[in-house]
Structures are given as C-alpha cells and as structure tokens.
N, C-alpha and C. Protein backbone atom coordinates (compact mmCIF):
# COMPACT_ATOMS: atom_id res chain seq x y z
N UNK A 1 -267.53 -50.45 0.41
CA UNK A 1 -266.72 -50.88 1.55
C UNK A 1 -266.70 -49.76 2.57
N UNK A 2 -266.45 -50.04 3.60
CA UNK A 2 -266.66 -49.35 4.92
C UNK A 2 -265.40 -48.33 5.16
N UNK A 3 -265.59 -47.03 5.52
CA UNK A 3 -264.22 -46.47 5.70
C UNK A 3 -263.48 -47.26 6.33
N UNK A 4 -261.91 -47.01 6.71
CA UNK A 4 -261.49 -47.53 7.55
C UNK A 4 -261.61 -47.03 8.95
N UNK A 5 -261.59 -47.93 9.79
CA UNK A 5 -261.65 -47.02 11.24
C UNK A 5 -263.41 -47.31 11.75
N UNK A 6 -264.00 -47.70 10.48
CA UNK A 6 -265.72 -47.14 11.34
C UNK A 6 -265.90 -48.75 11.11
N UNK A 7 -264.92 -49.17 11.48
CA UNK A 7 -265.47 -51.22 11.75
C UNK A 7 -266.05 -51.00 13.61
N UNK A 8 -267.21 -51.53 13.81
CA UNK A 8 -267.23 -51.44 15.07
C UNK A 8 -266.59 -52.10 16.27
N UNK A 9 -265.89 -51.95 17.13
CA UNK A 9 -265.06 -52.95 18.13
C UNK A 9 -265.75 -54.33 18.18
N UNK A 10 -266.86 -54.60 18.13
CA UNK A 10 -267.32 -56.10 18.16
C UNK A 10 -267.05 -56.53 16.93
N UNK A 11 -266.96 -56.08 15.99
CA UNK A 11 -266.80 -56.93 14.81
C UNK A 11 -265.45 -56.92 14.84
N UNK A 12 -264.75 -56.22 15.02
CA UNK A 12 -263.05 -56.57 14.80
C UNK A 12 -262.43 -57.06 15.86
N UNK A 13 -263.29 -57.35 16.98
CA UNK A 13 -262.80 -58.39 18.27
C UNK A 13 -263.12 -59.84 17.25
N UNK A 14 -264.50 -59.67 16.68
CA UNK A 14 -265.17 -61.22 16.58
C UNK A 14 -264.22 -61.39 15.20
N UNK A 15 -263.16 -60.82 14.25
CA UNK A 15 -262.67 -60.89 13.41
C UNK A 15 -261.18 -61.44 13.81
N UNK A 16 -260.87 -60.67 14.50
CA UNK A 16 -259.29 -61.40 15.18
C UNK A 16 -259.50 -62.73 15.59
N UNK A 17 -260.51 -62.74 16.77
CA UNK A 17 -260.57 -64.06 17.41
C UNK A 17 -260.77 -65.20 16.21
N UNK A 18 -261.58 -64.87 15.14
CA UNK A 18 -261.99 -66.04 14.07
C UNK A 18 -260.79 -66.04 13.19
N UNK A 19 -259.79 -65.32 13.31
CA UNK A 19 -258.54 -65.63 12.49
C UNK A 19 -257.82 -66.45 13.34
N UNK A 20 -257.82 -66.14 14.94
CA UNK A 20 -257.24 -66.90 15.75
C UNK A 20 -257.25 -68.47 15.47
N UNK A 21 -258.67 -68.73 15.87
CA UNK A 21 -259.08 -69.83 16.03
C UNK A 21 -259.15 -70.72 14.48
N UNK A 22 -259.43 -69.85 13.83
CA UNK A 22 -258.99 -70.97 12.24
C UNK A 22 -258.17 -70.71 11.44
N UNK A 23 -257.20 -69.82 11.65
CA UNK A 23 -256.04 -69.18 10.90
C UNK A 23 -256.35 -68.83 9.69
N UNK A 24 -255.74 -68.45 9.07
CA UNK A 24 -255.66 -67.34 7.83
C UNK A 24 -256.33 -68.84 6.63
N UNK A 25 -255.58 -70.09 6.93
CA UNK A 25 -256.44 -70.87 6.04
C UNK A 25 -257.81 -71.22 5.57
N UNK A 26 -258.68 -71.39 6.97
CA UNK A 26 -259.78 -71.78 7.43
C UNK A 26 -260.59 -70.64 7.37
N UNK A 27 -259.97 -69.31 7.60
CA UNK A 27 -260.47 -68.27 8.21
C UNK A 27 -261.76 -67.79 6.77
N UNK A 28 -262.43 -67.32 6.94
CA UNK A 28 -264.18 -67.01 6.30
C UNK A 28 -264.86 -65.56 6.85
N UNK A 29 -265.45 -64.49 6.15
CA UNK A 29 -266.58 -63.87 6.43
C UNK A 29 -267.36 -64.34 6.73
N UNK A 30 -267.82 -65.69 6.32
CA UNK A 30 -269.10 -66.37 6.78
C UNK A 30 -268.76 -66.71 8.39
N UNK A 31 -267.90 -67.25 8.82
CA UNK A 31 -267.34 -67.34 10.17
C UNK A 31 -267.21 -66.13 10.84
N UNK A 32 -266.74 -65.35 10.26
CA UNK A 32 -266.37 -63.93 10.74
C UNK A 32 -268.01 -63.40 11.71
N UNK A 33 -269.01 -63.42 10.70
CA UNK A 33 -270.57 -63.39 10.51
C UNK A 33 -271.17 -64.21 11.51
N UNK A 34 -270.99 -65.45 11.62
CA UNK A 34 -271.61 -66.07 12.85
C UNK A 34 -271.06 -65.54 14.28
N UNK A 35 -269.76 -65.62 14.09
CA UNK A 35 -268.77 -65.07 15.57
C UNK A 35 -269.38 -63.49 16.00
N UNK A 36 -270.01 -62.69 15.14
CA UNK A 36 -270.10 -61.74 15.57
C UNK A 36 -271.52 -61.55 16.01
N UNK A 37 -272.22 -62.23 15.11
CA UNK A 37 -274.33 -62.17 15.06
C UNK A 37 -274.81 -61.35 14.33
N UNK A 38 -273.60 -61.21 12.83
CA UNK A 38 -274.12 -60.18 11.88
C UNK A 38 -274.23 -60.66 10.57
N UNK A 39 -274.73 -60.27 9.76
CA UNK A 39 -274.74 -60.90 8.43
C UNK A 39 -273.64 -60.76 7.67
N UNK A 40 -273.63 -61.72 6.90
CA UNK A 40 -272.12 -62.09 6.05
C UNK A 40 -272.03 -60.44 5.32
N UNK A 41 -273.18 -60.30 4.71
CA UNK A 41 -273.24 -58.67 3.72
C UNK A 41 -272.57 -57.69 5.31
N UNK A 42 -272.89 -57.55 5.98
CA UNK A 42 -272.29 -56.53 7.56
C UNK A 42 -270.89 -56.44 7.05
N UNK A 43 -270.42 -57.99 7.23
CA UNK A 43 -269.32 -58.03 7.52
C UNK A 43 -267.65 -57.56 5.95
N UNK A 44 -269.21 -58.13 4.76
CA UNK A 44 -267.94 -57.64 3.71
C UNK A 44 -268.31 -56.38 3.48
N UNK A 45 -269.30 -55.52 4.19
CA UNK A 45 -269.41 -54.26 3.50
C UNK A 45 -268.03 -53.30 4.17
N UNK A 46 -267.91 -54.15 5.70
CA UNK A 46 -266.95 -53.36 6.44
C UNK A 46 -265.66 -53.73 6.03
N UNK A 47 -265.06 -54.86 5.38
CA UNK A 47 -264.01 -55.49 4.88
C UNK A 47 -263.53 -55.45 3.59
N UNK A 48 -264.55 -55.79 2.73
CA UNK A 48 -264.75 -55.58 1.31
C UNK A 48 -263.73 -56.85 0.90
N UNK A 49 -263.03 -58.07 1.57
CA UNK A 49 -262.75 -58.91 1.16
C UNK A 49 -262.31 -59.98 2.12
N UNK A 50 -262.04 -61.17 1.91
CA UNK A 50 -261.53 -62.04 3.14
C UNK A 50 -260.03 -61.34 3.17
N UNK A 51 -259.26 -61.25 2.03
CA UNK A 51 -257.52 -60.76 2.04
C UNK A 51 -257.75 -59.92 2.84
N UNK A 52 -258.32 -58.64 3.02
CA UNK A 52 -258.31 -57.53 3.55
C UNK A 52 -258.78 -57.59 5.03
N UNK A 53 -259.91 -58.54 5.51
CA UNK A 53 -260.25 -58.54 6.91
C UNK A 53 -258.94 -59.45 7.40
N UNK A 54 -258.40 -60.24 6.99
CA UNK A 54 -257.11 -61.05 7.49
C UNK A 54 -256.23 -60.02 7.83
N UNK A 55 -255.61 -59.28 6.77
CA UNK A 55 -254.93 -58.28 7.21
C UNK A 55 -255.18 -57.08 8.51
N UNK A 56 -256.21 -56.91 8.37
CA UNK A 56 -256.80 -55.58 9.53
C UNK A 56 -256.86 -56.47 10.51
N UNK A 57 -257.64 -58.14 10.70
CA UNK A 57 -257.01 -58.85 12.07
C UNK A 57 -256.08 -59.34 12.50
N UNK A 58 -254.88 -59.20 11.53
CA UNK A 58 -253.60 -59.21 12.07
C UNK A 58 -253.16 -58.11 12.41
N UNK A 59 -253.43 -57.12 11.86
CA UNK A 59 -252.58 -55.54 12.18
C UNK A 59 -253.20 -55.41 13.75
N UNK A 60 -254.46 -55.61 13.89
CA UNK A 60 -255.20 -56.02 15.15
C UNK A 60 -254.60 -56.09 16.45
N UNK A 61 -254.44 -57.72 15.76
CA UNK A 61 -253.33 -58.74 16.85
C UNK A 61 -251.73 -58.19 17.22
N UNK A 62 -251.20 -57.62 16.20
CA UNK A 62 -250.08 -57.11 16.55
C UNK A 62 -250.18 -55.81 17.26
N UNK A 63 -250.99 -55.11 16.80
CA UNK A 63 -250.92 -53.94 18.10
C UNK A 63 -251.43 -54.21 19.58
N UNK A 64 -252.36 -54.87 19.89
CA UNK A 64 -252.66 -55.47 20.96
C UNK A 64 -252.12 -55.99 21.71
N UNK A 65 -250.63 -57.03 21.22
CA UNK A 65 -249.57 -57.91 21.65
C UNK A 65 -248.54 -56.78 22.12
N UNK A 66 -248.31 -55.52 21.30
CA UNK A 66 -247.32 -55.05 21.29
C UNK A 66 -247.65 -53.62 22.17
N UNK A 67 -249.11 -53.61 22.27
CA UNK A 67 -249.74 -52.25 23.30
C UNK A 67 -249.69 -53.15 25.12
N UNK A 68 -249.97 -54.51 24.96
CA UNK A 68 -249.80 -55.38 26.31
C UNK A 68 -248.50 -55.02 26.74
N UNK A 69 -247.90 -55.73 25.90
CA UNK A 69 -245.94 -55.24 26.65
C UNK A 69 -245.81 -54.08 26.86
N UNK A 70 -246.20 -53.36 26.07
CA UNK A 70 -245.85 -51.76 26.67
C UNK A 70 -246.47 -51.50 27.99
N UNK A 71 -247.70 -51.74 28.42
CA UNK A 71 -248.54 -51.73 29.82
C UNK A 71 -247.65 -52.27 30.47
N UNK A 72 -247.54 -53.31 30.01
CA UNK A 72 -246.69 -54.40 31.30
C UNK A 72 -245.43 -53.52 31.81
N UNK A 73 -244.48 -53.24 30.80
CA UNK A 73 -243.12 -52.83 30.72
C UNK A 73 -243.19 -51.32 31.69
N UNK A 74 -244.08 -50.36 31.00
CA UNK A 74 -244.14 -49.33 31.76
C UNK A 74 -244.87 -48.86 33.23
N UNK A 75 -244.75 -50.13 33.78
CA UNK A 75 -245.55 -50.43 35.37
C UNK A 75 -243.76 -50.43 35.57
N UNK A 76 -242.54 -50.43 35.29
CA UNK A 76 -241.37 -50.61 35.80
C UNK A 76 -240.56 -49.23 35.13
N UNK A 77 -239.16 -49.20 36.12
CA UNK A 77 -238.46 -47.66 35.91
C UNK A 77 -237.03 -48.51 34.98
N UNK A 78 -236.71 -49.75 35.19
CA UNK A 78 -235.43 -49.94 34.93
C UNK A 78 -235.39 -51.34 33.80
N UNK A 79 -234.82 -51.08 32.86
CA UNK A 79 -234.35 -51.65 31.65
C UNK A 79 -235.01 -53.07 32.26
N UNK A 80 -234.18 -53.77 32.93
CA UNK A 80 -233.87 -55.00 33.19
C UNK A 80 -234.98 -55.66 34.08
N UNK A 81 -235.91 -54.53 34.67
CA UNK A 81 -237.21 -55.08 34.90
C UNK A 81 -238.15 -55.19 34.40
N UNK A 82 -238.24 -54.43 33.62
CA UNK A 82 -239.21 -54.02 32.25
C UNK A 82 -238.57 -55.32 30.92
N UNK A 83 -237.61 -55.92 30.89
CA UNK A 83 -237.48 -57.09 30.34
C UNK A 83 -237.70 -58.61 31.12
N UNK A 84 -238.01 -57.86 32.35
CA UNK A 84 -238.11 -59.73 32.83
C UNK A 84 -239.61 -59.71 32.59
N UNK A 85 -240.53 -58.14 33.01
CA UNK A 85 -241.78 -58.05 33.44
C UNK A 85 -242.10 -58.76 32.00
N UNK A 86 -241.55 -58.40 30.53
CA UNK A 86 -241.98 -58.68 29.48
C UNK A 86 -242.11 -60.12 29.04
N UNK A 87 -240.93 -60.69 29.66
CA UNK A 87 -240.93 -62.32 29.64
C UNK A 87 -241.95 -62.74 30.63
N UNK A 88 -241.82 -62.38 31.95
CA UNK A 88 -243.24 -63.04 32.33
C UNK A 88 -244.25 -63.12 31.80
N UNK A 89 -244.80 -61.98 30.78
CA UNK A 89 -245.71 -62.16 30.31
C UNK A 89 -245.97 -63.25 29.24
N UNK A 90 -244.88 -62.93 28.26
CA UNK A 90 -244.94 -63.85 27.07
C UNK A 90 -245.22 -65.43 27.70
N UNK A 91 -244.40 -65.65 28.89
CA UNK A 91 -244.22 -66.95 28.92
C UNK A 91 -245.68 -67.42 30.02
N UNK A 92 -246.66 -66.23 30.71
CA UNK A 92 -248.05 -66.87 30.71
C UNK A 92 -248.78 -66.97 29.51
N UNK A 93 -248.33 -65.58 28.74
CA UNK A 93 -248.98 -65.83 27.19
C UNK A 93 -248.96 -67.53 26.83
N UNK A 94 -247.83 -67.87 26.85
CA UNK A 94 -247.09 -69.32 26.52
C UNK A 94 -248.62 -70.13 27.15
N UNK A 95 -248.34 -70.54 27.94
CA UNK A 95 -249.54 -71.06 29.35
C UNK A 95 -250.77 -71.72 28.59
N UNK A 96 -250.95 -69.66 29.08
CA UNK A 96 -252.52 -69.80 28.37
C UNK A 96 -252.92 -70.49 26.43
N UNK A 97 -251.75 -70.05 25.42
CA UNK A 97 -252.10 -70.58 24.23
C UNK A 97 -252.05 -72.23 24.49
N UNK A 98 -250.78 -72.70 25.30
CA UNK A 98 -250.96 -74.32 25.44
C UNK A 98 -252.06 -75.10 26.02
N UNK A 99 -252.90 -73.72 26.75
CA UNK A 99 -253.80 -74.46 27.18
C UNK A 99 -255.35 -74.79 26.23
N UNK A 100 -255.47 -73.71 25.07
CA UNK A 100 -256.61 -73.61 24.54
C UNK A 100 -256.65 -74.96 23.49
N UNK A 101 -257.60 -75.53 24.09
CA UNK A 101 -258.49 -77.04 23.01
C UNK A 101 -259.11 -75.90 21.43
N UNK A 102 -259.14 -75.92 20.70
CA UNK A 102 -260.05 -75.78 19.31
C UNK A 102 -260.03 -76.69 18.61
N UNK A 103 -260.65 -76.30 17.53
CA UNK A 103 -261.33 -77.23 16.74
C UNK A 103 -260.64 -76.50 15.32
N UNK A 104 -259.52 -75.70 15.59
CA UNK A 104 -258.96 -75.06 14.53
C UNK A 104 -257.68 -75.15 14.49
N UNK A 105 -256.66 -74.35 14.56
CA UNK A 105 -255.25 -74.33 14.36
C UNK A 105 -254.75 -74.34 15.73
N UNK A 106 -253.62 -74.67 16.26
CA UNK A 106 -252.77 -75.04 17.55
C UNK A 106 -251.70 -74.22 17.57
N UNK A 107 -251.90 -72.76 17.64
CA UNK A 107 -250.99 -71.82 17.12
C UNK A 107 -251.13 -70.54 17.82
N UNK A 108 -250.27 -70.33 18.47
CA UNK A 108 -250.41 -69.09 19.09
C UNK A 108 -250.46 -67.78 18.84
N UNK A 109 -251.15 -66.86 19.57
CA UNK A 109 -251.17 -65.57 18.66
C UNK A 109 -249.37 -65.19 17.79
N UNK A 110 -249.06 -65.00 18.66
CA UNK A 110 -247.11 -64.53 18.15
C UNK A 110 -247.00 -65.34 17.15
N UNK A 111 -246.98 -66.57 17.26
CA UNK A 111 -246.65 -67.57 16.34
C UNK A 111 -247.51 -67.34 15.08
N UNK A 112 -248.86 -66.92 14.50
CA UNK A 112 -249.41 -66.56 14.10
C UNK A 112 -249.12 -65.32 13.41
N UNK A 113 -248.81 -64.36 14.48
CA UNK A 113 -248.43 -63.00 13.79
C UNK A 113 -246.95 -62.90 12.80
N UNK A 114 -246.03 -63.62 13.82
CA UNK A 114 -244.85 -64.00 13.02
C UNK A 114 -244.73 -64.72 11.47
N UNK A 115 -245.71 -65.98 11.67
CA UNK A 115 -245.67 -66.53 10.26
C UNK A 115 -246.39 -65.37 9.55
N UNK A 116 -247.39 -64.75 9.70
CA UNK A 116 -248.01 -63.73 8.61
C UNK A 116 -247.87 -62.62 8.37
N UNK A 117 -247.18 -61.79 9.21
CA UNK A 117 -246.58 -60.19 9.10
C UNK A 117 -245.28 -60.35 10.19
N UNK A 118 -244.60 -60.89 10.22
CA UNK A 118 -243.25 -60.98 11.19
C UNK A 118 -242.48 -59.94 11.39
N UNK A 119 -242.41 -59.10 9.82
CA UNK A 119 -241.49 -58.09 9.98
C UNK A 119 -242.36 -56.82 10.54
N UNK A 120 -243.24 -56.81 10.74
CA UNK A 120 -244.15 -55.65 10.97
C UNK A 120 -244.45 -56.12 12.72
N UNK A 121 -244.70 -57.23 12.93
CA UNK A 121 -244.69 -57.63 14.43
C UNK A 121 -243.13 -57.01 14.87
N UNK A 122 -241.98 -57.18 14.37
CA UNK A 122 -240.51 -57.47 14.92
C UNK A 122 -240.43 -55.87 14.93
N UNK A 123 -240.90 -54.96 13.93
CA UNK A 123 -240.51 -53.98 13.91
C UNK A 123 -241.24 -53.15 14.85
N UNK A 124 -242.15 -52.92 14.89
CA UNK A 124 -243.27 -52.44 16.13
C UNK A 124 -242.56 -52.68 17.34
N UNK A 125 -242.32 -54.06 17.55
CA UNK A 125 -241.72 -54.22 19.19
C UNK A 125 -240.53 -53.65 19.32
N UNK A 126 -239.28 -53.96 18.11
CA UNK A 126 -237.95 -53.13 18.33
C UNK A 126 -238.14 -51.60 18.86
N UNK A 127 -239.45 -51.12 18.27
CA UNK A 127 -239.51 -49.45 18.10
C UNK A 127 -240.10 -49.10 19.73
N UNK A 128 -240.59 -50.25 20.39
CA UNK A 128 -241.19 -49.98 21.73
C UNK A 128 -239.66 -50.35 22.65
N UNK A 129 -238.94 -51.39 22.22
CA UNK A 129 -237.87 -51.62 23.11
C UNK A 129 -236.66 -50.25 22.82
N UNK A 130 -236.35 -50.21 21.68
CA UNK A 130 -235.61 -48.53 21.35
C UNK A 130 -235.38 -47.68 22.11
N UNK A 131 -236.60 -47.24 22.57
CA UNK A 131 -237.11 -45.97 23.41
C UNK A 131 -236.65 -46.68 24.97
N UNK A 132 -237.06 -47.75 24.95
CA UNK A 132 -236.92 -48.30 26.40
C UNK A 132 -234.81 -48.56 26.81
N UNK A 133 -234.63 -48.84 25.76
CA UNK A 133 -233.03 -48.72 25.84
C UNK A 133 -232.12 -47.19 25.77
N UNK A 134 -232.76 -46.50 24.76
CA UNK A 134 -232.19 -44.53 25.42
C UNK A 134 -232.61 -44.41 26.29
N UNK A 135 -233.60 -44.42 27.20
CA UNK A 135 -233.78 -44.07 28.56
C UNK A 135 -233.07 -44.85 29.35
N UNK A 136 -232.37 -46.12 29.35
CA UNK A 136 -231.68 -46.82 29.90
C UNK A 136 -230.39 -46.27 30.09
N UNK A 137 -230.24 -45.88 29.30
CA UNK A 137 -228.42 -45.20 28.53
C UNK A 137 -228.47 -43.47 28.96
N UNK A 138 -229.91 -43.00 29.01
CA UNK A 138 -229.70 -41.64 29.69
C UNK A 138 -229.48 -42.00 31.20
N UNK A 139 -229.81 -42.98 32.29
CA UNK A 139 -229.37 -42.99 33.59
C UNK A 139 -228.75 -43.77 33.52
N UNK A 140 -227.84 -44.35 32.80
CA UNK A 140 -226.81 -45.55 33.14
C UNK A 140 -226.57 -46.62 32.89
N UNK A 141 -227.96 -47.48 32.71
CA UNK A 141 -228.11 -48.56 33.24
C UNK A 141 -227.77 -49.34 31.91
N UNK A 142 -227.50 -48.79 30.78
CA UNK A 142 -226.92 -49.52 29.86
C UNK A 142 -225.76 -48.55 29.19
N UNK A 143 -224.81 -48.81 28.48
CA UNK A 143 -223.52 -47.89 27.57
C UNK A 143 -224.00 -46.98 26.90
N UNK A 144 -223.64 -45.65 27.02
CA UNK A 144 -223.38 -45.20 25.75
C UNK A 144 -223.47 -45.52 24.83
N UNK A 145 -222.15 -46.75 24.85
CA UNK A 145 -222.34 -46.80 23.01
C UNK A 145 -222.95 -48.14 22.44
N UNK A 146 -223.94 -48.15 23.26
CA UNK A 146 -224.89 -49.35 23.03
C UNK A 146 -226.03 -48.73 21.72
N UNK A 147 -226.10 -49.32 20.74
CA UNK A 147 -227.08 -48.98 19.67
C UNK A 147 -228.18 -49.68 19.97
N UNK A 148 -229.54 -48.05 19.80
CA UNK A 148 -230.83 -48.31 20.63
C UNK A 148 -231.49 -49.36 20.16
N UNK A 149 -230.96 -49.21 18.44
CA UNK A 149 -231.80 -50.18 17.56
C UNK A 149 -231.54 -51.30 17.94
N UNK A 150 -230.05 -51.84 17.76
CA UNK A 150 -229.80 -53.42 17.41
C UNK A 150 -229.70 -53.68 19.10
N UNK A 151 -229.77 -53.34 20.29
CA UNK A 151 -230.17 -53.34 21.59
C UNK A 151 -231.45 -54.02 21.64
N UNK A 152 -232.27 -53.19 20.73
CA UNK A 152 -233.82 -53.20 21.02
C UNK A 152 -234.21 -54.84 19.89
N UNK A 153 -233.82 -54.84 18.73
CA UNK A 153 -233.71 -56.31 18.24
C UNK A 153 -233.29 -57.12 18.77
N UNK A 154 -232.27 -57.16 19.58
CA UNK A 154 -231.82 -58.59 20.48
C UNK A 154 -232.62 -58.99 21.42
N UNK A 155 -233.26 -57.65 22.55
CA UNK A 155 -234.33 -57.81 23.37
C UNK A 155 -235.15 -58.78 22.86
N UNK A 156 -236.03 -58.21 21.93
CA UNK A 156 -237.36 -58.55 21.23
C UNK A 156 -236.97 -60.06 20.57
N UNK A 157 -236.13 -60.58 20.26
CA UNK A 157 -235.61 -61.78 19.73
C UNK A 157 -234.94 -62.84 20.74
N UNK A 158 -234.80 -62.41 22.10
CA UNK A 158 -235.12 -62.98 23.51
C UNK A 158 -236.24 -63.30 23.77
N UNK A 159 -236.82 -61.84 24.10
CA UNK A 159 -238.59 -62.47 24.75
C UNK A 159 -239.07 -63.16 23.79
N UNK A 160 -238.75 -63.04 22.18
CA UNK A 160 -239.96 -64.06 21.68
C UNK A 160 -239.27 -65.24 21.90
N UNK A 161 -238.07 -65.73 22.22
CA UNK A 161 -237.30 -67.05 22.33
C UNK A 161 -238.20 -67.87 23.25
N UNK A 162 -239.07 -67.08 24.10
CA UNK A 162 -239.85 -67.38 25.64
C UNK A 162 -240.90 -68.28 25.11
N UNK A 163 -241.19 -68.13 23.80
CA UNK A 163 -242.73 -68.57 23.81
C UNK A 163 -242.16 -69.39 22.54
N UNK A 164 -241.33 -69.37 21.82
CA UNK A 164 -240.87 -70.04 20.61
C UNK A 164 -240.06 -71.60 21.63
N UNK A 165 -239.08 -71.23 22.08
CA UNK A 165 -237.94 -72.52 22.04
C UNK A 165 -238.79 -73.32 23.88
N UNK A 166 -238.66 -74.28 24.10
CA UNK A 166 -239.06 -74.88 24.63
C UNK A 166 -238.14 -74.87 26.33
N UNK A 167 -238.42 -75.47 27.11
CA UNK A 167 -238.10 -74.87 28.12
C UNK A 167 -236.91 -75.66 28.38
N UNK A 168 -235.65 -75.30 28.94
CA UNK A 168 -234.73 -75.80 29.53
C UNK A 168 -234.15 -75.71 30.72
N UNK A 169 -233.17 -74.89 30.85
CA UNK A 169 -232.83 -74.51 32.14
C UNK A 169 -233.41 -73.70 33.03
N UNK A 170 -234.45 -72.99 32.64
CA UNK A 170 -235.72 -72.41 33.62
C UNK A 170 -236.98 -72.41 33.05
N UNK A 171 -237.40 -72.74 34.55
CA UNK A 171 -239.00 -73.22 34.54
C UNK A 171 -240.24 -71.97 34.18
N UNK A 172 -240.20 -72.59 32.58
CA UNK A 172 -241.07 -71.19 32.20
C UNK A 172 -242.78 -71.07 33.16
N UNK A 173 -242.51 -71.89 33.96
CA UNK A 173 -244.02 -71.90 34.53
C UNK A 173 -243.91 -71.36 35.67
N UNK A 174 -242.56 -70.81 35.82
CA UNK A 174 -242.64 -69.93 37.29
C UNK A 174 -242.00 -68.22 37.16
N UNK A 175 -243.10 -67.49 37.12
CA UNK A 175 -242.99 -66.14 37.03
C UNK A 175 -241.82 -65.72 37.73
N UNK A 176 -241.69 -66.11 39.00
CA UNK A 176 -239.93 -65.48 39.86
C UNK A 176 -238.84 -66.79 38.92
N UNK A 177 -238.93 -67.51 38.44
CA UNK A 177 -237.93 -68.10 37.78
C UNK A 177 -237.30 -66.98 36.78
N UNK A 178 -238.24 -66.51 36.05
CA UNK A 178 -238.21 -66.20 34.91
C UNK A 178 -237.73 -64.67 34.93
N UNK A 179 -238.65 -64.25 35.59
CA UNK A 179 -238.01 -62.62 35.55
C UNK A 179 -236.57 -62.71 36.32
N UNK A 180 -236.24 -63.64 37.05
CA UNK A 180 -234.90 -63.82 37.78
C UNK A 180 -233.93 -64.25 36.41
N UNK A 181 -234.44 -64.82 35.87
CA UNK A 181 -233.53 -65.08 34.75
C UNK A 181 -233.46 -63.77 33.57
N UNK A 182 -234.19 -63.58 33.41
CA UNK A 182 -234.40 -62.57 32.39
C UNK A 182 -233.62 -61.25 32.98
N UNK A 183 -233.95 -61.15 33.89
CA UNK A 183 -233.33 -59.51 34.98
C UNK A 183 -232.18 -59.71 34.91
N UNK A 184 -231.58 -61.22 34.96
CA UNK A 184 -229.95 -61.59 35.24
C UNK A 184 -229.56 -61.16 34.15
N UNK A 185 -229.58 -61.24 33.21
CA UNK A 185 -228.66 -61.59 31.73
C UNK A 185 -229.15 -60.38 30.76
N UNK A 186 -229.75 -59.76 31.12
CA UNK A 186 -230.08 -58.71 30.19
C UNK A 186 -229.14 -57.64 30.13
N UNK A 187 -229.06 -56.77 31.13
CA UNK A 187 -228.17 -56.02 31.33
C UNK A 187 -227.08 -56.11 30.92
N UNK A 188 -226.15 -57.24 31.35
CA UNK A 188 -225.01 -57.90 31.09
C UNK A 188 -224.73 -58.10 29.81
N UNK A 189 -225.89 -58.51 28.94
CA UNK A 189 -225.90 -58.93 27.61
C UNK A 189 -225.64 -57.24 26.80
N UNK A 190 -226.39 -56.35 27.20
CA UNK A 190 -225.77 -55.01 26.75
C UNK A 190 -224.70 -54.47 26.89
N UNK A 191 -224.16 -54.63 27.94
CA UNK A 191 -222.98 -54.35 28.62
C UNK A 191 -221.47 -55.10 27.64
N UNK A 192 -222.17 -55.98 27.80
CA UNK A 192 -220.94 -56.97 26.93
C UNK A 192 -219.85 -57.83 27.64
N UNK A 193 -220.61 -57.46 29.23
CA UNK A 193 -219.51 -57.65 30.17
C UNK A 193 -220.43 -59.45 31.16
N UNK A 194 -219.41 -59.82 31.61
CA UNK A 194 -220.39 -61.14 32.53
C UNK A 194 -220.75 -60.70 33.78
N UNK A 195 -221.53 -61.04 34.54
CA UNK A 195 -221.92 -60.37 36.21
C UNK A 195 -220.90 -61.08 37.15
C-alpha cells in the first residue's frame, strides 16, 4: 500500500468525486479506476482497500468544504459578515447540488459528509468558527462571556440548517436575502439580546 500523502491529486480528486456520485454504497476501485484512467491495481496499491479509499475521500471532502468557508469567511473583518458570507455560500452550494442529474445518489456533499463522519465534519467547522468568535469578543462585536465553543456550534448548526431545512421565510436563491438574514440574527443570537 502506498504511503499516505503520495496518492497523486488526480487520483484523490477522481476518488472523492466517485464517492460523490455513487456514495459509499455503490462506490468501487474499479470506478475509482475508470474515473481516473488508471488501473484498478494503481488504485488499490494507493488505497489498499475500498473501506480505506472511502475514508481518505471523505476526510477529502470535509477539508475542502471546511477550507472553502474559511476562504469565503476570511475575505470579511466582522463576525456577522463572515456568517452571512458563509450562508451564502452553503445555500449556492444548495443550488448547485439541486441542480446535478446522476445516475447515482441525490445527495449532497454535506449531506454526505454528515451521514458518514458528521462528528468530524461538525468538529472541524466548530474549530474554524471558535477562532472566528474570540476575535469577535476581542473587538466587541460579541460578549465576553460568550463561550467560543458552544458560540461556534450554534453557528455551524445554522449554516448547515441552509442546505438541510427547506426554504421558508427567505429566499434561499437570493444571495442579498440571505446574508441580510443571516447578518441580522447572528449577532443578536450571541448577544442574547433582540435588535
């Protein structure tokens, strides 16, 4: 089996995407092997099992999901923009998964990552929102005695609400809807206080 780390980026692009598209059920080295243009032997020498390439293309998918929000988030200086910027995203994320036809599972990456490593998705993002809430609380913009952790779990259990619960009182298909909503209630929601 292949160290870890010396999988080459095309094969662990063409490995995520084939977990994507046929989920952990469906999902195959032999598939893995066509998606990439390498031989099935390539692909288990670098994997050494289907359990094990599932896992490394989920650990994959979750850092990728959770390295995006951070890009997104840190293009902004203030708590409450850096949570709407994050919902905008999720909720084109949203968009784009409703829009993809396959011939495999109807399941979005999050949705995906959640059913198969959830606590390792939930925990990763709390640990990116954390940091984003003490810096909030060093200029103000949230309490003192706001705890970074369970701050940073409520966040992360919002934005995924974006792409999980279905749309109601704002139109997840409009980016100024959304960060207007999201910008509104965030703050406030730390605060403990109403606007």
């Amino acid at each position: 089996m292949a160290r870890p780390g010396s999988r080459s980026p095309a094969l662990l692009a063409a490995t995520a995407d084939t977990l994507r598209r046929l989920g952990p059920r469906q999902f195959s080295l032999t598939a893995v092997a066509e998606a990439a243009g390498v031989s099935r032997g390539t692909v288990h020498n670098a994997y050494g099992s289907r359990d094990h390439a599932i896992k490394v293309a989920l650990d994959h998918l979750a850092a990728g999901f959770v390295d995006a929000m951070a890009t997104e988030v840190d293009r902004h200086d203030h708590l409450a923009d850096q949570v709407a910027a994050a919902a905008v995203l999720i909720c084109a994320h949203r968009r784009h998964s409703d829009s993809i036809v396959s011939s495999g599972i109807n399941e979005s990456i999050l949705v995906l990552l959640l059913r198969n490593i959830g606590d390792d998705l939930v925990t990763r993002a709390v640990a990116l929102w954390r940091q984003r809430v003490k810096a909030a609380q060093s200029c103000g913009e949230v309490g003192a005695g706001v705890d970074p952790t369970r701050a940073g779990e409520w966040i992360v259990r919002v934005l995924f609400s974006f792409e999980l619960l279905p749309p109601m009182g704002v139109n997840l298909d409009s980016p100024r809807a959304v960060r207007t909503f999201a910008a509104g209630f965030i703050i406030d929601g730390l605060n403990g206080r109403p606007r």
